[in-house]
N, C-alpha and C. Protein backbone atom coordinates (compact mmCIF):
# COMPACT_ATOMS: atom_id res chain seq x y z
N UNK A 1 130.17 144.66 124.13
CA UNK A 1 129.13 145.62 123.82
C UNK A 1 127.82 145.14 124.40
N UNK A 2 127.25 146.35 125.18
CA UNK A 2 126.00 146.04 125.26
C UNK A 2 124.39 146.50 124.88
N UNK A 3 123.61 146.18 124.74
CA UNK A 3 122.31 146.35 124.28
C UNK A 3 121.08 146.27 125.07
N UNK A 4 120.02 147.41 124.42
CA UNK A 4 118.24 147.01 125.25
C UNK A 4 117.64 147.64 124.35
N UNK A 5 116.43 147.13 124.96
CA UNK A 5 115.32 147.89 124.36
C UNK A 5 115.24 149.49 124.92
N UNK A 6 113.67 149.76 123.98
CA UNK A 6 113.48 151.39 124.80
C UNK A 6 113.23 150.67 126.67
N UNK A 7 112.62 150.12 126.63
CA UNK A 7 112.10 150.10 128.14
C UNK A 7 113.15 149.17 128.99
N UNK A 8 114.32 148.67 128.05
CA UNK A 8 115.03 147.59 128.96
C UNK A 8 114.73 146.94 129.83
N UNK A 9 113.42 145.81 129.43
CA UNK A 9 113.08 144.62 129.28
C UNK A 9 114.13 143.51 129.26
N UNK A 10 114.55 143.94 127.77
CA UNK A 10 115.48 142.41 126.56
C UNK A 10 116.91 143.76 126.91
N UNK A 11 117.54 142.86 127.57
CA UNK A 11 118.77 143.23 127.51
C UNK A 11 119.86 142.21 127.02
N UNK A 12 120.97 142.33 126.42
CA UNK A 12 121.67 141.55 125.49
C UNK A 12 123.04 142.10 125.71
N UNK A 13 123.86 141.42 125.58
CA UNK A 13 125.56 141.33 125.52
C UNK A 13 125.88 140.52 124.23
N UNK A 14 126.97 141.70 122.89
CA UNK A 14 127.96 140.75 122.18
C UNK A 14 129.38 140.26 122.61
N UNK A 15 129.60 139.04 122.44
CA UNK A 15 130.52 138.74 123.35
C UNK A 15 131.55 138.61 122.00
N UNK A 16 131.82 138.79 120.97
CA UNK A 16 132.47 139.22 119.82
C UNK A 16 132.26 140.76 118.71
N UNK A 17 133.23 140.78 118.32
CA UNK A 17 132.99 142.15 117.54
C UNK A 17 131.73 141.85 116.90
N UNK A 18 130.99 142.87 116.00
CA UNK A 18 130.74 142.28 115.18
C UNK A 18 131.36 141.46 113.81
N UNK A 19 130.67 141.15 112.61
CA UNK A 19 131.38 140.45 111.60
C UNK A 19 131.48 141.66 110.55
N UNK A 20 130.05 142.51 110.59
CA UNK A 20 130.40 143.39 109.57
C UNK A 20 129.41 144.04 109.54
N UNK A 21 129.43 145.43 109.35
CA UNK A 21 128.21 146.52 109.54
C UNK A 21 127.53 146.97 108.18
N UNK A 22 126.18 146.86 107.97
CA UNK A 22 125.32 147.13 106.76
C UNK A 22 124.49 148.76 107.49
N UNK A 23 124.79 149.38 106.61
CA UNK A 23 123.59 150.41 106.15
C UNK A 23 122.50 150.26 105.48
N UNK A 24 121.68 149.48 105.44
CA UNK A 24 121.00 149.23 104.23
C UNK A 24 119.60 150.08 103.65
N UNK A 25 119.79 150.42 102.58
CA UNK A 25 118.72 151.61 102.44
C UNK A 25 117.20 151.01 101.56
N UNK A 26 117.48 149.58 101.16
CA UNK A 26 116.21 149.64 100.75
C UNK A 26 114.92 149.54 101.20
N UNK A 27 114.29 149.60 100.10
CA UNK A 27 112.47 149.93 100.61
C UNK A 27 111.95 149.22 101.95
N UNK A 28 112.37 147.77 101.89
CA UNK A 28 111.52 147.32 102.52
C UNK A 28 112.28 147.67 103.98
N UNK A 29 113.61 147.67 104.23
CA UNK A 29 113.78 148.37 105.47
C UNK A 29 113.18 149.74 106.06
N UNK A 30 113.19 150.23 104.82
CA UNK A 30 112.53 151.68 105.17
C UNK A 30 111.30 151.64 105.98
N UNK A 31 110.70 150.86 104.86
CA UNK A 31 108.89 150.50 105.69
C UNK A 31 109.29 150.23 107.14
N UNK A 32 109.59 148.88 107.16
CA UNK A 32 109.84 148.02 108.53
C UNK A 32 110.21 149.21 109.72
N UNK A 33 111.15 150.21 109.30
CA UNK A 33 112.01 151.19 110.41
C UNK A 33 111.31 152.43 110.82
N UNK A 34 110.42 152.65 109.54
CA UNK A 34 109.94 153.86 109.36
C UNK A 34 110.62 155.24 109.42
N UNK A 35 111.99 155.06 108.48
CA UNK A 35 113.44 155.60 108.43
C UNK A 35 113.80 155.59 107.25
N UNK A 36 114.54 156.12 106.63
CA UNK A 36 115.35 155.90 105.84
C UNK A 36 116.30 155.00 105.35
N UNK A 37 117.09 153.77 106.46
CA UNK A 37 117.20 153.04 106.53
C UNK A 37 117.61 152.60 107.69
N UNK A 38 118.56 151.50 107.94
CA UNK A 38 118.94 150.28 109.13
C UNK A 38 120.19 150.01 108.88
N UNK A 39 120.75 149.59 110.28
CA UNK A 39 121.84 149.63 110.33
C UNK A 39 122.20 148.66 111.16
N UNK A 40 122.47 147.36 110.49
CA UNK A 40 122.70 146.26 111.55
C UNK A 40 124.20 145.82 111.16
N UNK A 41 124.19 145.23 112.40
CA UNK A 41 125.77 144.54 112.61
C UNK A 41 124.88 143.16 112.59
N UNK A 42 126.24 142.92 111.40
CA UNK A 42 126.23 140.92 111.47
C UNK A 42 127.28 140.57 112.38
N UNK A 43 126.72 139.02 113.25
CA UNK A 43 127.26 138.53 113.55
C UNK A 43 126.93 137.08 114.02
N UNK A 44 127.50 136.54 114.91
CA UNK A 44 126.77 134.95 114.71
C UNK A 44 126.55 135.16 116.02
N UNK A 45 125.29 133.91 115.70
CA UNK A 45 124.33 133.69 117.27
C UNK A 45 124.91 133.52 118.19
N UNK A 46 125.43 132.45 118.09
CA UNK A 46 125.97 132.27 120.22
C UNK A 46 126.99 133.69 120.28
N UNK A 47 127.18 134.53 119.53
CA UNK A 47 127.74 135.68 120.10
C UNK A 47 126.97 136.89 120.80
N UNK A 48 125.79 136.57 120.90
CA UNK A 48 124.52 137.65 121.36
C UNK A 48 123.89 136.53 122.83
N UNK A 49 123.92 137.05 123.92
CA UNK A 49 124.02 136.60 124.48
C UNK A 49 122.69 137.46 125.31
N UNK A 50 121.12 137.22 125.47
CA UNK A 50 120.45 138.01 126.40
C UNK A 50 120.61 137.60 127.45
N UNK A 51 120.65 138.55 128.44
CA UNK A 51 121.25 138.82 129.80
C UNK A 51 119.72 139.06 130.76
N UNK A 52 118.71 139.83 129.94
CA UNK A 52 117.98 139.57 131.11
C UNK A 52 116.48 140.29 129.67
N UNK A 53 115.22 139.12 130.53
CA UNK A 53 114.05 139.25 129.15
C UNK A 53 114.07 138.75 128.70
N UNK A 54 113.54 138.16 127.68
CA UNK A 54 113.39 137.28 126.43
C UNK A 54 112.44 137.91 125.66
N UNK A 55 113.32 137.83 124.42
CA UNK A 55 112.59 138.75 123.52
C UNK A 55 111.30 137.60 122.83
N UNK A 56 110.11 138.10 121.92
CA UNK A 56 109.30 137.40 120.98
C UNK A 56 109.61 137.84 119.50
N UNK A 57 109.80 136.13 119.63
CA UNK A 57 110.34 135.93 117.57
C UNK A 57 109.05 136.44 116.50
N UNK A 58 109.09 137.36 115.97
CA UNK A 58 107.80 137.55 115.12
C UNK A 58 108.74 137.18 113.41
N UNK A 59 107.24 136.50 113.06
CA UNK A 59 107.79 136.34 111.74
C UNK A 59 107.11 137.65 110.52
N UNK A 60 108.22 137.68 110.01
CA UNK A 60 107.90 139.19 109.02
C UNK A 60 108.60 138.86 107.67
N UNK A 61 107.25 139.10 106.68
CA UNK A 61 107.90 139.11 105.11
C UNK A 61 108.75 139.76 104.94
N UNK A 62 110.04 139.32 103.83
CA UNK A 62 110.86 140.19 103.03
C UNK A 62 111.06 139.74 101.71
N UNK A 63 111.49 140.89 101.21
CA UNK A 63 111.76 141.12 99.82
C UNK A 63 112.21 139.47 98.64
N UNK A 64 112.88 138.65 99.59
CA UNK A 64 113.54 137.49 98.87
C UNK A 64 112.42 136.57 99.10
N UNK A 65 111.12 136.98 99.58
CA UNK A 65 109.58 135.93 99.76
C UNK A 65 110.18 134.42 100.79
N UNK A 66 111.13 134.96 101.46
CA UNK A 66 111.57 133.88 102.49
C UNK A 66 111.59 133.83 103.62
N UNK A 67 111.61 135.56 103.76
CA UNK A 67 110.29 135.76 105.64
C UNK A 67 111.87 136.10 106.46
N UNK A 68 111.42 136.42 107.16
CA UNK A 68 112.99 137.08 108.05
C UNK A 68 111.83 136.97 109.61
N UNK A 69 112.64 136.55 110.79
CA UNK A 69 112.54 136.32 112.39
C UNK A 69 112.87 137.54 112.89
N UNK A 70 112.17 138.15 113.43
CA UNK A 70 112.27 139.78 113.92
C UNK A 70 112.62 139.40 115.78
N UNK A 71 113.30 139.60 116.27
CA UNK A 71 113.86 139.38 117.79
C UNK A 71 113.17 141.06 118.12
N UNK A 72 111.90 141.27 118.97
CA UNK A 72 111.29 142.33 119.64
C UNK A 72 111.16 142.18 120.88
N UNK A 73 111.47 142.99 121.33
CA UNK A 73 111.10 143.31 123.14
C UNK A 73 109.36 142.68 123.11
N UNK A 74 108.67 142.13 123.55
CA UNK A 74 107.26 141.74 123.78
C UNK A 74 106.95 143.01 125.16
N UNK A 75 107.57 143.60 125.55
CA UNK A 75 106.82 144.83 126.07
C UNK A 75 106.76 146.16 125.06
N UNK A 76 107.83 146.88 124.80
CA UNK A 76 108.10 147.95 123.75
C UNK A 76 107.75 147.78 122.33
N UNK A 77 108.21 146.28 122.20
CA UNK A 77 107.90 145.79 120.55
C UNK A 77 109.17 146.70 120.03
N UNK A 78 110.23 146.50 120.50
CA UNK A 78 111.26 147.36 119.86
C UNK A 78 112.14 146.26 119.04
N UNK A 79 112.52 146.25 117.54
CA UNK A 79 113.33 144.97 116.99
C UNK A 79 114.38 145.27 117.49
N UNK A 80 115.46 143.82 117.71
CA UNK A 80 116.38 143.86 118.49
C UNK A 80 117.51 143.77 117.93
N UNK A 81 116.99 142.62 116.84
CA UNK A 81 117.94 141.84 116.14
C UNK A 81 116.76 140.80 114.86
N UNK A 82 117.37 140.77 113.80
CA UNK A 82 116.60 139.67 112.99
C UNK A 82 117.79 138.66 112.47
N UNK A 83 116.57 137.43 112.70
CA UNK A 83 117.52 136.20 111.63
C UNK A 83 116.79 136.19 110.03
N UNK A 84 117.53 136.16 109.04
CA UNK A 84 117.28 136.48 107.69
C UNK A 84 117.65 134.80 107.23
N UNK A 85 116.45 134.64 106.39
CA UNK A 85 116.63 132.97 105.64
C UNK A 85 117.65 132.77 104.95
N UNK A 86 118.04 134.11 104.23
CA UNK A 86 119.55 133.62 103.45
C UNK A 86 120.65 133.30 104.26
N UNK A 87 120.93 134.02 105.23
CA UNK A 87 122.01 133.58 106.39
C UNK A 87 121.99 132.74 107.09
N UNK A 88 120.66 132.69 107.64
CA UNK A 88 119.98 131.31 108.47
C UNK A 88 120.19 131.66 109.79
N UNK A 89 120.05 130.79 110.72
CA UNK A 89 119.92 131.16 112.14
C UNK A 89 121.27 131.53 112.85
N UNK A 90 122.33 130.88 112.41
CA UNK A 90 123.72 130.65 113.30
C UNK A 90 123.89 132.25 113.01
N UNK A 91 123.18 132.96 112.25
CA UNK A 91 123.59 134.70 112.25
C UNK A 91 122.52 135.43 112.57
N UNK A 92 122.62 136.94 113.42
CA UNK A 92 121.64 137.38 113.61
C UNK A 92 122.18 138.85 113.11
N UNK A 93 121.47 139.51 112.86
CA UNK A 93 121.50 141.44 112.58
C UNK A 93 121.08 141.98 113.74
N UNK A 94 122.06 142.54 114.37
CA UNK A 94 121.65 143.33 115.66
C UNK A 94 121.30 144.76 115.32
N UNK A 95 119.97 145.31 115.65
CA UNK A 95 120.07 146.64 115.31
C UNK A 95 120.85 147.41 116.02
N UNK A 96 121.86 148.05 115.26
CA UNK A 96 122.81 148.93 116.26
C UNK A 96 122.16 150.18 116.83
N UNK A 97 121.26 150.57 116.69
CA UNK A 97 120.58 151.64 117.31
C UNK A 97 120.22 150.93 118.89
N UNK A 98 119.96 150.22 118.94
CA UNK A 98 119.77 149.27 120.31
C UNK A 98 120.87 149.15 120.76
N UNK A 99 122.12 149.49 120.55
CA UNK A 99 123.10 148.81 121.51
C UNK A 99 123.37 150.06 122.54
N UNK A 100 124.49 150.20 123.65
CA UNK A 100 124.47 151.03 124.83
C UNK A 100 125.28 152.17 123.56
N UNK A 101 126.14 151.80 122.70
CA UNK A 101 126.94 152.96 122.22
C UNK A 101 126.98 152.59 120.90
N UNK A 102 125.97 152.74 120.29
CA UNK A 102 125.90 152.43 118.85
C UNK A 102 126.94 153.36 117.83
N UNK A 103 127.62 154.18 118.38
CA UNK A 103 128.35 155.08 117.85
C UNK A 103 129.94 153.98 117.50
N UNK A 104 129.80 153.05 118.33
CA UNK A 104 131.47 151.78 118.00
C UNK A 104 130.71 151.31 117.12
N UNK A 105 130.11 151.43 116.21
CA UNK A 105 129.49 150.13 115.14
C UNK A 105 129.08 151.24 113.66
N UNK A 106 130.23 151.73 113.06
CA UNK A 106 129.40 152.81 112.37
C UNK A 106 129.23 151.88 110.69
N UNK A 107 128.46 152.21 109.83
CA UNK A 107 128.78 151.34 108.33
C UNK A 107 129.88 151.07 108.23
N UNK A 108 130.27 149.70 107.28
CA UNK A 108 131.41 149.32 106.64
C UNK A 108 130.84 149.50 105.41
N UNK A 109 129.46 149.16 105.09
CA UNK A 109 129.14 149.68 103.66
C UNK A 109 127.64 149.68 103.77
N UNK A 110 127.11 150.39 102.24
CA UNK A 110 125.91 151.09 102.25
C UNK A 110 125.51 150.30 101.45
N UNK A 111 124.45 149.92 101.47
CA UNK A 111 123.48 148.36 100.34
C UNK A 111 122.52 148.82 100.14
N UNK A 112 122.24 148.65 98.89
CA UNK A 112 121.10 148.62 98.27
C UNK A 112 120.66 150.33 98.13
N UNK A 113 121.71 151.20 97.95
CA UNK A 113 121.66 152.25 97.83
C UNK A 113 120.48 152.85 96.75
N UNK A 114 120.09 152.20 95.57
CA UNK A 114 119.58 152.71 94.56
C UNK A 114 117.92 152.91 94.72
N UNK A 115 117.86 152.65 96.47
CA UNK A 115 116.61 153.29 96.35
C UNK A 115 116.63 154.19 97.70
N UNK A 116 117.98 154.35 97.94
CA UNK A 116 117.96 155.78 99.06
C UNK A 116 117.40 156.49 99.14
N UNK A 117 116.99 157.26 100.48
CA UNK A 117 116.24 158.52 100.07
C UNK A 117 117.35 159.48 99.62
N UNK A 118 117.18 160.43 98.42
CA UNK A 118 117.58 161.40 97.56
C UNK A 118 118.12 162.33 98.35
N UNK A 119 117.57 162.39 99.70
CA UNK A 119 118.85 163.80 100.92
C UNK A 119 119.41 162.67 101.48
N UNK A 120 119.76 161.62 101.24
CA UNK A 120 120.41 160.87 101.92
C UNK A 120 122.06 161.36 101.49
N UNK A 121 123.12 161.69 102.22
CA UNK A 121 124.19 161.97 101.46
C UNK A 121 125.34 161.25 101.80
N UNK A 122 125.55 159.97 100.85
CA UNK A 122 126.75 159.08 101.55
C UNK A 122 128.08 159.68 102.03
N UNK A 123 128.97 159.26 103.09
CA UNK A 123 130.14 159.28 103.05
C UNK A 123 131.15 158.83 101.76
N UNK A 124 132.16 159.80 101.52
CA UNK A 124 132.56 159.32 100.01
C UNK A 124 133.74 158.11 100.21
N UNK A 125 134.13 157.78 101.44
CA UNK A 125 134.88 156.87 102.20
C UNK A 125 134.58 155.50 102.56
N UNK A 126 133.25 155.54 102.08
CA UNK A 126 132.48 153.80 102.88
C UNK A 126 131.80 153.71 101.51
N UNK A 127 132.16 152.08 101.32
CA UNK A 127 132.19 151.33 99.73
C UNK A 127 130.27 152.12 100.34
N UNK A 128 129.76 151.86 98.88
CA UNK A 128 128.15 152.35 98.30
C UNK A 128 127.94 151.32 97.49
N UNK A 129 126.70 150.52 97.54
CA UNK A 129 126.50 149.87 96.41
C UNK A 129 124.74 149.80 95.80
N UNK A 130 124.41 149.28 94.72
CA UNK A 130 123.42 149.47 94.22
C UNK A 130 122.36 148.31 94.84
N UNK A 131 122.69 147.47 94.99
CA UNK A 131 122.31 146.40 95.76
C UNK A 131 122.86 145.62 96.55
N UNK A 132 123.20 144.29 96.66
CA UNK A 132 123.87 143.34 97.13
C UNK A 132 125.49 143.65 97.04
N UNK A 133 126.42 143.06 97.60
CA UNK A 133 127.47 143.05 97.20
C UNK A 133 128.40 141.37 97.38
N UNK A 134 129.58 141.02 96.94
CA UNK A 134 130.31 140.02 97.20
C UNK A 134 131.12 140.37 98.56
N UNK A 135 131.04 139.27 99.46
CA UNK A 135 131.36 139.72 101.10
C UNK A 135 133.03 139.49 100.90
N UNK A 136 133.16 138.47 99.76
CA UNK A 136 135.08 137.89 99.81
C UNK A 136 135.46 139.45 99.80
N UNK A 137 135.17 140.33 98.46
CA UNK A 137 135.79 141.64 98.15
C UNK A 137 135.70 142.53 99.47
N UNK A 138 134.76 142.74 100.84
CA UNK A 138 134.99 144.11 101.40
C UNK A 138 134.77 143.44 102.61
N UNK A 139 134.79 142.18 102.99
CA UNK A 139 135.25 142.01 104.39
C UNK A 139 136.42 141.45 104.80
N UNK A 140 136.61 141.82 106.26
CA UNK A 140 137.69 141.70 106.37
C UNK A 140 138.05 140.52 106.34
N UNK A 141 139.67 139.64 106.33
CA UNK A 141 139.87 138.21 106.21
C UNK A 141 139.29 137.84 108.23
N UNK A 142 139.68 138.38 108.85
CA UNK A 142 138.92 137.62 110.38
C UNK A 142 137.94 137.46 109.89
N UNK A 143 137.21 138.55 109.83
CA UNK A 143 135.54 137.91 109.54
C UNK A 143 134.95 137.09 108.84
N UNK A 144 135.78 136.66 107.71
CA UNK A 144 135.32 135.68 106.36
C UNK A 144 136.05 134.72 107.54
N UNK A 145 137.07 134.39 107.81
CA UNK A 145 136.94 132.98 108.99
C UNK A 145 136.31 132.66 109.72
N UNK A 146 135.70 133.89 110.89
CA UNK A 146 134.57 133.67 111.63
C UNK A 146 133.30 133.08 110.99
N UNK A 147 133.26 133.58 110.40
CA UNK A 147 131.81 133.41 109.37
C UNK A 147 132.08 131.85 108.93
N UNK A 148 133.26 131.20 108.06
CA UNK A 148 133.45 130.36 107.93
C UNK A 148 133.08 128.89 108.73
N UNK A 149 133.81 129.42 109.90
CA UNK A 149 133.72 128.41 111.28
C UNK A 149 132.63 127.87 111.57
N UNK A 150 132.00 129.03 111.51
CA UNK A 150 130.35 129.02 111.89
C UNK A 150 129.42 127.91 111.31
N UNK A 151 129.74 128.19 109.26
CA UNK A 151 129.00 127.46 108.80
C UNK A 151 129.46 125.86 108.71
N UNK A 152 130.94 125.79 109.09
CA UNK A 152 131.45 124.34 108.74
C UNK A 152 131.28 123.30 110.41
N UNK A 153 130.52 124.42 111.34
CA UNK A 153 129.95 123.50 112.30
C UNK A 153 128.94 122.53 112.17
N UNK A 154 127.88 122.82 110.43
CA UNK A 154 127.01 122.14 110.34
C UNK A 154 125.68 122.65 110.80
């Protein structure tokens, strides 16, 4: 899969699936998107591979007061991808709206639903949750290994 900005600047290649696709509807994405919500694919770093550009790391508050790394085009200022402190760096959130066919990356689940916007109308097929969820219960077993690997590199 591949990815850019609006002006394709920061262009990027995943060289793995992703690990697992978030909808996420709360507030503070909303702000940040100026949307309703975001829709990133997890997956781990050395699997994002920019191909041509280099994006600028901006640092941006979030909700857990632990600050999240925003990956932006420094021409467009378009986010690309963020690293989040709870995950840490070896993972990044690619915004799937940035990729060439964001249509292969649709939710696996909807987070933090309980502050959706109200015409928001879920699929009745893709888990919904009120906030957070446990990743053992709705991802898949590849991905809980991938993910695994990752962190037992140290």
């Amino acid at each position: 899969m591949e990815g850019y900005c609006t002006c394709r600047f920061v262009r990027y290649r995943l060289t793995a699936r992703p690990l697992f696709v978030h909808c996420c509807h709360c507030r503070w994405c909303q702000r940040e998107t100026g949307s309703a919500f975001v829709m990133n694919a997890l997956i781990e770093a050395e699997c994002v591979e920019v191909t041509e550009g280099e994006p600028a790391v901006v640092d941006t508050p979030s909700n857990s007061g632990k600050g999240q790394k925003i990956s932006r085009c420094p021409k467009c200022q378009v986010a690309l991808w963020s690293v989040y402190a709870g995950a840490g760096p070896k993972f990044r959130f690619v915004r799937v709206g940035t990729l060439a066919d964001p249509d292969a990356c649709p939710p696996e689940i909807h987070i933090f639903t309980e502050s959706k916007q109200p015409w928001v109308i879920l699929p009745p097929d893709v888990p919904a949750m009120p906030q957070y969820y446990d990743r053992k219960q709705y991802w898949p077993a590849e991905a809980l290994a991938r993910r695994q690997r990752v962190l037992d590199q140290g």
